[in-house]
C-alpha atoms as a PDB file:
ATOM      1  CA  UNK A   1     -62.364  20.650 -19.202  1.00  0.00           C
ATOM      2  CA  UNK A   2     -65.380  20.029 -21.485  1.00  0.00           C
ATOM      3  CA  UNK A   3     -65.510  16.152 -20.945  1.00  0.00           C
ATOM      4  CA  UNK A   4     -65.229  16.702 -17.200  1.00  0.00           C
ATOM      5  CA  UNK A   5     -68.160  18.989 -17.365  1.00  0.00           C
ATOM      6  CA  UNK A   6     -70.539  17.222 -19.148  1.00  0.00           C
ATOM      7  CA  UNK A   7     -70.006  13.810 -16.632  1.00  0.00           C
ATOM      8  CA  UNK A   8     -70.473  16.060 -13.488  1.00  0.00           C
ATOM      9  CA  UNK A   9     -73.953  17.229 -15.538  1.00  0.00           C
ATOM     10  CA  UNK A  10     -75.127  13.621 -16.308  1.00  0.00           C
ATOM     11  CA  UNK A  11     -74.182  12.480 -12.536  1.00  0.00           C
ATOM     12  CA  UNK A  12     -76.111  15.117 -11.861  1.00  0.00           C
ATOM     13  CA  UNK A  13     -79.287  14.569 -13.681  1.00  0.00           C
ATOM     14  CA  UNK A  14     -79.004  10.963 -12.975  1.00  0.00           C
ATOM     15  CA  UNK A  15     -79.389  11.871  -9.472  1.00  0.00           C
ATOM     16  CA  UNK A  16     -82.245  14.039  -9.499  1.00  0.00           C
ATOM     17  CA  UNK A  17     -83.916  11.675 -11.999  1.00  0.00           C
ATOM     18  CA  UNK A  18     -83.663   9.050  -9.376  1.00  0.00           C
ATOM     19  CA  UNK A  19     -84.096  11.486  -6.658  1.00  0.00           C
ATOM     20  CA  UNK A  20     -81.361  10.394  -4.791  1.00  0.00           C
ATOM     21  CA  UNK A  21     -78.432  12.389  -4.241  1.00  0.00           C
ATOM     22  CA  UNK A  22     -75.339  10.877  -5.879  1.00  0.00           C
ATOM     23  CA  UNK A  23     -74.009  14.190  -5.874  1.00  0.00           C
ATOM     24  CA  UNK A  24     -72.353  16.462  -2.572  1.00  0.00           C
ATOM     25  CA  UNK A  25     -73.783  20.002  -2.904  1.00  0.00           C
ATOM     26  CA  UNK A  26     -72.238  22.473  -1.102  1.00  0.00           C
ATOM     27  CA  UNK A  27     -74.190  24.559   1.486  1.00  0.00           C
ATOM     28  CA  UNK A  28     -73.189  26.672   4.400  1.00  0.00           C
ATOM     29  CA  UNK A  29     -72.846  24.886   8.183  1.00  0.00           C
ATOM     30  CA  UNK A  30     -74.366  27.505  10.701  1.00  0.00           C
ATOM     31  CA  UNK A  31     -72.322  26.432  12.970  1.00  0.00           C
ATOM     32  CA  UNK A  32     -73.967  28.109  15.863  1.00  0.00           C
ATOM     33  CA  UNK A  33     -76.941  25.698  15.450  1.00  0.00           C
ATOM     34  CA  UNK A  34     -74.537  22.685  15.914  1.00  0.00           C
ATOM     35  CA  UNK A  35     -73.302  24.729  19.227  1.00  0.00           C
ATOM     36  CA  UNK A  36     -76.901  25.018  20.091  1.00  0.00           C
ATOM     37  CA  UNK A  37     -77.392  21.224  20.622  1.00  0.00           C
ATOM     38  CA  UNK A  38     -77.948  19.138  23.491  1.00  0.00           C
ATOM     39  CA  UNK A  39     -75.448  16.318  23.991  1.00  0.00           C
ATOM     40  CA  UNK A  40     -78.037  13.976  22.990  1.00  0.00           C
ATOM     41  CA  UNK A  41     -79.128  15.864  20.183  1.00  0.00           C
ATOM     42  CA  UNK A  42     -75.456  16.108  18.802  1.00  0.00           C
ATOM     43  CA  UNK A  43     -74.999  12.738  18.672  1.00  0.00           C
ATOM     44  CA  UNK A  44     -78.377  11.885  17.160  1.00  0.00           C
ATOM     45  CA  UNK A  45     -77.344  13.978  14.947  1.00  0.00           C
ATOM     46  CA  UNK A  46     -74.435  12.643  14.317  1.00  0.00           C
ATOM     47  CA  UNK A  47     -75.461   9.427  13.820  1.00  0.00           C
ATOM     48  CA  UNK A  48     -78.216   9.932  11.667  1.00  0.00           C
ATOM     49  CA  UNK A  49     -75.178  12.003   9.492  1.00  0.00           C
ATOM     50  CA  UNK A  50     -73.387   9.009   9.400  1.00  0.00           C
ATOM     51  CA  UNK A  51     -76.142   6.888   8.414  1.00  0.00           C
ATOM     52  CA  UNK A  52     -76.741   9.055   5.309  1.00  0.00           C
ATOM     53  CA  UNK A  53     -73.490   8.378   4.377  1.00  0.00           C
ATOM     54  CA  UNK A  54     -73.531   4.817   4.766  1.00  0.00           C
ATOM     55  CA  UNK A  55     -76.013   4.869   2.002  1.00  0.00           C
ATOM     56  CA  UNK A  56     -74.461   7.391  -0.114  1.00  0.00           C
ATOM     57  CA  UNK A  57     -70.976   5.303   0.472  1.00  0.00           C
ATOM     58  CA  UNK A  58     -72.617   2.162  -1.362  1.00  0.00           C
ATOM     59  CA  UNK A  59     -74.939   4.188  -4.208  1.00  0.00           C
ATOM     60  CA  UNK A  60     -71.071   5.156  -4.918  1.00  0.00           C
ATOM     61  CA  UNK A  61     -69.484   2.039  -5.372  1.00  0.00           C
ATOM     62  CA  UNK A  62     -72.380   0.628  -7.374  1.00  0.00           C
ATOM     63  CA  UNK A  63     -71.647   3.486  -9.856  1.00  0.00           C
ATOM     64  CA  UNK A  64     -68.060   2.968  -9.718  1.00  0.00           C
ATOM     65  CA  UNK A  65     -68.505  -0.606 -10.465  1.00  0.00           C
ATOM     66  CA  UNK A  66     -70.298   0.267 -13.556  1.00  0.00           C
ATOM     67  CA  UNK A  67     -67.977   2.538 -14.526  1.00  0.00           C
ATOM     68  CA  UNK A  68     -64.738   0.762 -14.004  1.00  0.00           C
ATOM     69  CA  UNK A  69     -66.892  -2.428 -15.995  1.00  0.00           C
ATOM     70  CA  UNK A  70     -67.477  -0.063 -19.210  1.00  0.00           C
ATOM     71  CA  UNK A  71     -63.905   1.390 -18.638  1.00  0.00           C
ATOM     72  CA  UNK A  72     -65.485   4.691 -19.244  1.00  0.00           C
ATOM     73  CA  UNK A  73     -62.518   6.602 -17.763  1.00  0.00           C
ATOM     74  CA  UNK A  74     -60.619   5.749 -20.948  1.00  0.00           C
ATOM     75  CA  UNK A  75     -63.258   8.160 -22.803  1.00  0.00           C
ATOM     76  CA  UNK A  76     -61.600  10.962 -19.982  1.00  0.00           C
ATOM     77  CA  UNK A  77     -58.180  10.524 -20.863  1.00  0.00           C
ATOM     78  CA  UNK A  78     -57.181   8.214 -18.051  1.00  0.00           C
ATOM     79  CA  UNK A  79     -55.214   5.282 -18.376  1.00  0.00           C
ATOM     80  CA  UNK A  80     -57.013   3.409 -15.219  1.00  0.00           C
ATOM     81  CA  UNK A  81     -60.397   3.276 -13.130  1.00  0.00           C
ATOM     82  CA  UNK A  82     -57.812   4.630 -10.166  1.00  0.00           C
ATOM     83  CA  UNK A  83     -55.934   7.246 -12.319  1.00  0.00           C
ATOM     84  CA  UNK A  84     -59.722   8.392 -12.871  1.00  0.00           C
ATOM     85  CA  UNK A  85     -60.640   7.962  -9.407  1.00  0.00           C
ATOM     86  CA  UNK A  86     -57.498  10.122  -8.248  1.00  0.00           C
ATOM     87  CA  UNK A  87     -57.418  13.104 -11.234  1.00  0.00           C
ATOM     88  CA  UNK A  88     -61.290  13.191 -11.959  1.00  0.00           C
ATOM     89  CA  UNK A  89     -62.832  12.599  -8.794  1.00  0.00           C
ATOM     90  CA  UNK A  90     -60.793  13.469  -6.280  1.00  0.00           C
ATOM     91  CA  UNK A  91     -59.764  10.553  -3.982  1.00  0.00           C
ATOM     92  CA  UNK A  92     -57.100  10.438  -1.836  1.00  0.00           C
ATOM     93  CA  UNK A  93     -54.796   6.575  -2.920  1.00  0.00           C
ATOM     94  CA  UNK A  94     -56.010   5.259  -0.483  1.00  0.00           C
ATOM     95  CA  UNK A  95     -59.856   5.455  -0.812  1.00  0.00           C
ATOM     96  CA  UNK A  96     -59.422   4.982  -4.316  1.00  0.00           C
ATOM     97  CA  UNK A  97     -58.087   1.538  -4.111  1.00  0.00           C
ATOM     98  CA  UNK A  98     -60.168   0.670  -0.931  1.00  0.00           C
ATOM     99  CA  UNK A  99     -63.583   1.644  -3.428  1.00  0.00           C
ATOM    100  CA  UNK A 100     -62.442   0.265  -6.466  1.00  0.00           C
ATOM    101  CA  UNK A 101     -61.132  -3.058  -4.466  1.00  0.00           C
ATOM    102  CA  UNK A 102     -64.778  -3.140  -3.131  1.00  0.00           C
ATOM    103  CA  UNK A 103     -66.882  -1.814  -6.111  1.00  0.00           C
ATOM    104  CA  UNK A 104     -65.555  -4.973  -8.252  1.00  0.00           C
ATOM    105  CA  UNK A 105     -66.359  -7.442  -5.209  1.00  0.00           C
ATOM    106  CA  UNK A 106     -69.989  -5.658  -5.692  1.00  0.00           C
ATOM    107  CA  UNK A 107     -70.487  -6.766  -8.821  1.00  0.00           C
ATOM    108  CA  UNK A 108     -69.668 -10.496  -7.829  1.00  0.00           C
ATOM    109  CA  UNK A 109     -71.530 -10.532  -4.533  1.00  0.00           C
ATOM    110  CA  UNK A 110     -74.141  -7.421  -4.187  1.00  0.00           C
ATOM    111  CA  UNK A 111     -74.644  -8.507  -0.234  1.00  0.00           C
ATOM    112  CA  UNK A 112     -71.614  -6.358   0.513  1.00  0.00           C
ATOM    113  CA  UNK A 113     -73.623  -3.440  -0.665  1.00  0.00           C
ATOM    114  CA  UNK A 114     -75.848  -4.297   2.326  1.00  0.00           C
ATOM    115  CA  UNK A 115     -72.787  -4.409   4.542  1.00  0.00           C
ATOM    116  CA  UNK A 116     -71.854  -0.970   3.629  1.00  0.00           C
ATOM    117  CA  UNK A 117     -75.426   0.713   3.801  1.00  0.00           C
ATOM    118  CA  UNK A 118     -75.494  -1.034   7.250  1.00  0.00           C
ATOM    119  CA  UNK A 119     -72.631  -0.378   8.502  1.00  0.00           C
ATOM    120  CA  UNK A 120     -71.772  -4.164   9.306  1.00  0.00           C
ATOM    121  CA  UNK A 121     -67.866  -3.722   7.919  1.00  0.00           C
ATOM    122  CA  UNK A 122     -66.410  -0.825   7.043  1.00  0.00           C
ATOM    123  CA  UNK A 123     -64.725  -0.077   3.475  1.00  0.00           C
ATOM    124  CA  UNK A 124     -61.031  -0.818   4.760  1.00  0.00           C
ATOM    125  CA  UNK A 125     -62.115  -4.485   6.394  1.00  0.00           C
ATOM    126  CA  UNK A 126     -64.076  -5.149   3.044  1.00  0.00           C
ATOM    127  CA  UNK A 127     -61.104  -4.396   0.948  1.00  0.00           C
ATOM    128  CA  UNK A 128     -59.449  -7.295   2.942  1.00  0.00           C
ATOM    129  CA  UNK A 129     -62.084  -9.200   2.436  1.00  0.00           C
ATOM    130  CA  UNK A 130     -62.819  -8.830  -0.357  1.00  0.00           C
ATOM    131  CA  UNK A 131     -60.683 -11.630  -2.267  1.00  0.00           C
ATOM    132  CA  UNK A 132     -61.581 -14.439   0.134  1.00  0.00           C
ATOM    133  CA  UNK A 133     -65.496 -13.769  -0.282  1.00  0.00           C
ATOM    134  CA  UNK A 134     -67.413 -16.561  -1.932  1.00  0.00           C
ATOM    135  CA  UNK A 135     -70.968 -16.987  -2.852  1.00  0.00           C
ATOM    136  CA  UNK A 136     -70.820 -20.213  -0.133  1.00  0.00           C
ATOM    137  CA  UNK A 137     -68.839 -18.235   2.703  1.00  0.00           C
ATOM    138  CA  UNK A 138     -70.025 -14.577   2.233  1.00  0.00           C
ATOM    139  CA  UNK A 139     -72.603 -14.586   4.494  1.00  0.00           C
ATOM    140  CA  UNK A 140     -70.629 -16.018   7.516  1.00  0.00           C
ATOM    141  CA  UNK A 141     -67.427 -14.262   6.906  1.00  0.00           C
ATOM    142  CA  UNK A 142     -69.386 -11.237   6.952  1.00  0.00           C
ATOM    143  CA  UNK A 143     -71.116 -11.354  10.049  1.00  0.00           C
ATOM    144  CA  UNK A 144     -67.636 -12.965  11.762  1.00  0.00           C
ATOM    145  CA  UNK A 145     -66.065  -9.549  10.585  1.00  0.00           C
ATOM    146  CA  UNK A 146     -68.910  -7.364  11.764  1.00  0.00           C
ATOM    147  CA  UNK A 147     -68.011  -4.332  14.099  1.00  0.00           C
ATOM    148  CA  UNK A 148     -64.489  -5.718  13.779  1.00  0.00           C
ATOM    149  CA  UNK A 149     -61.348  -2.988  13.169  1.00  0.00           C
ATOM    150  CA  UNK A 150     -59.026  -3.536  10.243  1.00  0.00           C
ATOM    151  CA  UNK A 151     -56.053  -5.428  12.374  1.00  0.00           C
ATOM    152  CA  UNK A 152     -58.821  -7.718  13.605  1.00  0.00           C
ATOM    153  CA  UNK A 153     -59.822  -8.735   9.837  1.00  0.00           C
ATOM    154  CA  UNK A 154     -56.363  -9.285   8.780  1.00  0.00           C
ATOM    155  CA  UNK A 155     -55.890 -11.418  11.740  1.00  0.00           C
ATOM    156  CA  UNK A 156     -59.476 -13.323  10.939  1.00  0.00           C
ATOM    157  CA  UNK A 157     -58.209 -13.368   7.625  1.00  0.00           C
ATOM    158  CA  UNK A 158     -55.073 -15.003   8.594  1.00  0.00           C
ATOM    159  CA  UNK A 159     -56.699 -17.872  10.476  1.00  0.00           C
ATOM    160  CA  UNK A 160     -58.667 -18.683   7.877  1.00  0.00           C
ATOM    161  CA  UNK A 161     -56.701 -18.092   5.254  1.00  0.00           C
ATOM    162  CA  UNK A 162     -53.234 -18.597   6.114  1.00  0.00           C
ATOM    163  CA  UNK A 163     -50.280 -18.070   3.834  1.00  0.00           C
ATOM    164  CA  UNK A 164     -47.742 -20.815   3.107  1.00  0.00           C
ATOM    165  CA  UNK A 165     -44.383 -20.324   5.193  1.00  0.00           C
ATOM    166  CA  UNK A 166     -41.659 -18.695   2.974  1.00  0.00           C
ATOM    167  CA  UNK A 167     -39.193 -20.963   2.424  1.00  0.00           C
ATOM    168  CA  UNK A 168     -35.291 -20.289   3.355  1.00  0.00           C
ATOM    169  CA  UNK A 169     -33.430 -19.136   0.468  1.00  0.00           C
ATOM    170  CA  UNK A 170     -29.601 -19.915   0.352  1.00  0.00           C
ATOM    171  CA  UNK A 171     -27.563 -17.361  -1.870  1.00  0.00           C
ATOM    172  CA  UNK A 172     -24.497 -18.207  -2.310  1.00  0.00           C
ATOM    173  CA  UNK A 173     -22.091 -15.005  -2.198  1.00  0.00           C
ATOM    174  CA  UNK A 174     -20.109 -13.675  -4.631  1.00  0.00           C
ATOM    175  CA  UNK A 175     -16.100 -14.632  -4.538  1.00  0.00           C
ATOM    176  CA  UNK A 176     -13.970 -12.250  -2.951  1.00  0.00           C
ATOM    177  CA  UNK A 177     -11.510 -10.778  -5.220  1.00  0.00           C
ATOM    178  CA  UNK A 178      -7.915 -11.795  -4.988  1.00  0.00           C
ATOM    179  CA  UNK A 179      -6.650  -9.927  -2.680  1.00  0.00           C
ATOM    180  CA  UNK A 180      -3.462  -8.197  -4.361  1.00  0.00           C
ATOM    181  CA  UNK A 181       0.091  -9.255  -2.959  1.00  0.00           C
ATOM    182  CA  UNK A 182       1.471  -7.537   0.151  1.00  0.00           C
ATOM    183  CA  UNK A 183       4.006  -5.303  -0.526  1.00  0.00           C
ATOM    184  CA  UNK A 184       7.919  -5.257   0.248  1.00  0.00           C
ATOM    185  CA  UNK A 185       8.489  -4.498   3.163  1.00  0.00           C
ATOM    186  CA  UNK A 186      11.366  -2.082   2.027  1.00  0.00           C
ATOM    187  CA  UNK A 187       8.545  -0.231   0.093  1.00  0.00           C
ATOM    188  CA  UNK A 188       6.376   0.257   3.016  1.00  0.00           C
ATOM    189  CA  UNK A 189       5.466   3.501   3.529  1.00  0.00           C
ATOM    190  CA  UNK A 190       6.818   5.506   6.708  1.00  0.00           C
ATOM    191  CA  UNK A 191       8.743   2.321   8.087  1.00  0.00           C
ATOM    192  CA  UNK A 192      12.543   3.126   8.666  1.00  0.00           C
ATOM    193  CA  UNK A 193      14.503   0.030   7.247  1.00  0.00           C
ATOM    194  CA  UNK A 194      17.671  -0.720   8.788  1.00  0.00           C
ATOM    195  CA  UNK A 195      20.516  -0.540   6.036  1.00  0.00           C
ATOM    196  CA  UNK A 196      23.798  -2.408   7.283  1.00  0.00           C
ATOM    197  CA  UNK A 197      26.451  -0.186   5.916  1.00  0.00           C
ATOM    198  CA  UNK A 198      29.220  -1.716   3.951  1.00  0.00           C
ATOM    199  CA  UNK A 199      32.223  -3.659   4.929  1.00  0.00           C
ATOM    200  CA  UNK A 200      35.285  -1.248   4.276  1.00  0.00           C
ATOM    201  CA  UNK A 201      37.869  -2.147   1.751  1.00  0.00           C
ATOM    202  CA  UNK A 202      41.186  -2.996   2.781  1.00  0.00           C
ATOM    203  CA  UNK A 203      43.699  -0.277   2.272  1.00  0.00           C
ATOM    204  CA  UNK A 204      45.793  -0.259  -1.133  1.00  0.00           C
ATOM    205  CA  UNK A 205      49.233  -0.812  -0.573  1.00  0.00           C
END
């Protein structure tokens, strides 16, 4: 698709303009090298892997902020920043609404970039985060949610921030229908009814 082309050129060239790469290129894993490692090595390696990723994870949502702001996916057809983020580039549901969730908190509060290129929370515990942040409470909340698993940030979420009860609702139920009138039981089906014969007539004269 033409459109589709020429925004996978201008991410491009944005990137190498900046010299910082926005953009995933393939290349071949030799994957005899990664055999080749010492333990240690491996998970240096490793590490320093995830660390690029970190800071390619927030680059990302500091784009899609922007993007979902102009609502530039409307120019590719798509009726939604996630409809854009599912057809165009290729997340799965649930990463798109985890980004997008945390892309727009971005834009309000651009410390949780930091928490991303750092590692501090992960994209999942941000996303629940994300709607009790506050320029006042960021800074704690953050650092109370740090190295924390998703389950644990609901749960600090839910001390914080906890939900009314629900209260009891009472429906009443519908009326039974009349229930229709039992039948004879000389009609009843299969039952042998006793049937006193007649009394004989007395004989004519």
């Amino acid at each position: 698709m033409r459109y589709r082309d020429e925004f996978s050129t201008t991410l491009i060239g944005a990137a190498r303009s900046h010299r910082t790469s926005y953009v995933c290129e393939s290349f071949a894993i030799d994957r005899s090298v990664v055999e080749s490692l010492s333990s240690s090595d491996l998970l240096s390696a490793t590490r320093e892997l995830v660390r690029k990723c970190r800071g390619v994870e927030a680059e990302l949502l500091v784009h899609l902020g922007e993007i979902d702001e102009r609502r530039l996916y409307l120019d590719w057809a798509f009726s939604s920043m996630f409809a854009f983020c599912v057809g165009e580039l290729g997340f799965s549901e649930d990463a798109a609404c985890n980004r997008i969730a945390v892309a727009r908190a971005v834009r309000r509060m651009p410390v949780i970039v930091e928490a991303v290129r750092s590692g501090q929370v992960h994209l999942a515990g941000l996303r629940v985060l994300a709607p009790h942040l506050t320029t006042d409470n960021q800074g704690k909340v953050l650092a109370e949610a740090a190295g924390k698993s998703k389950r644990e940030i609901e749960e600090l979420v839910a001390r914080h921030w906890p939900q009314p009860p629900v209260p009891a609702v009472v429906r009443k139920l519908p009326d039974r229908p009349n229930s229709p009138p039992e039948a004879s039981p000389a009609f009843l089906f299969g039952t042998a009814i006793p049937v006193t014969p007649p009394e004989s007539s007395p004989a004519l004269p």
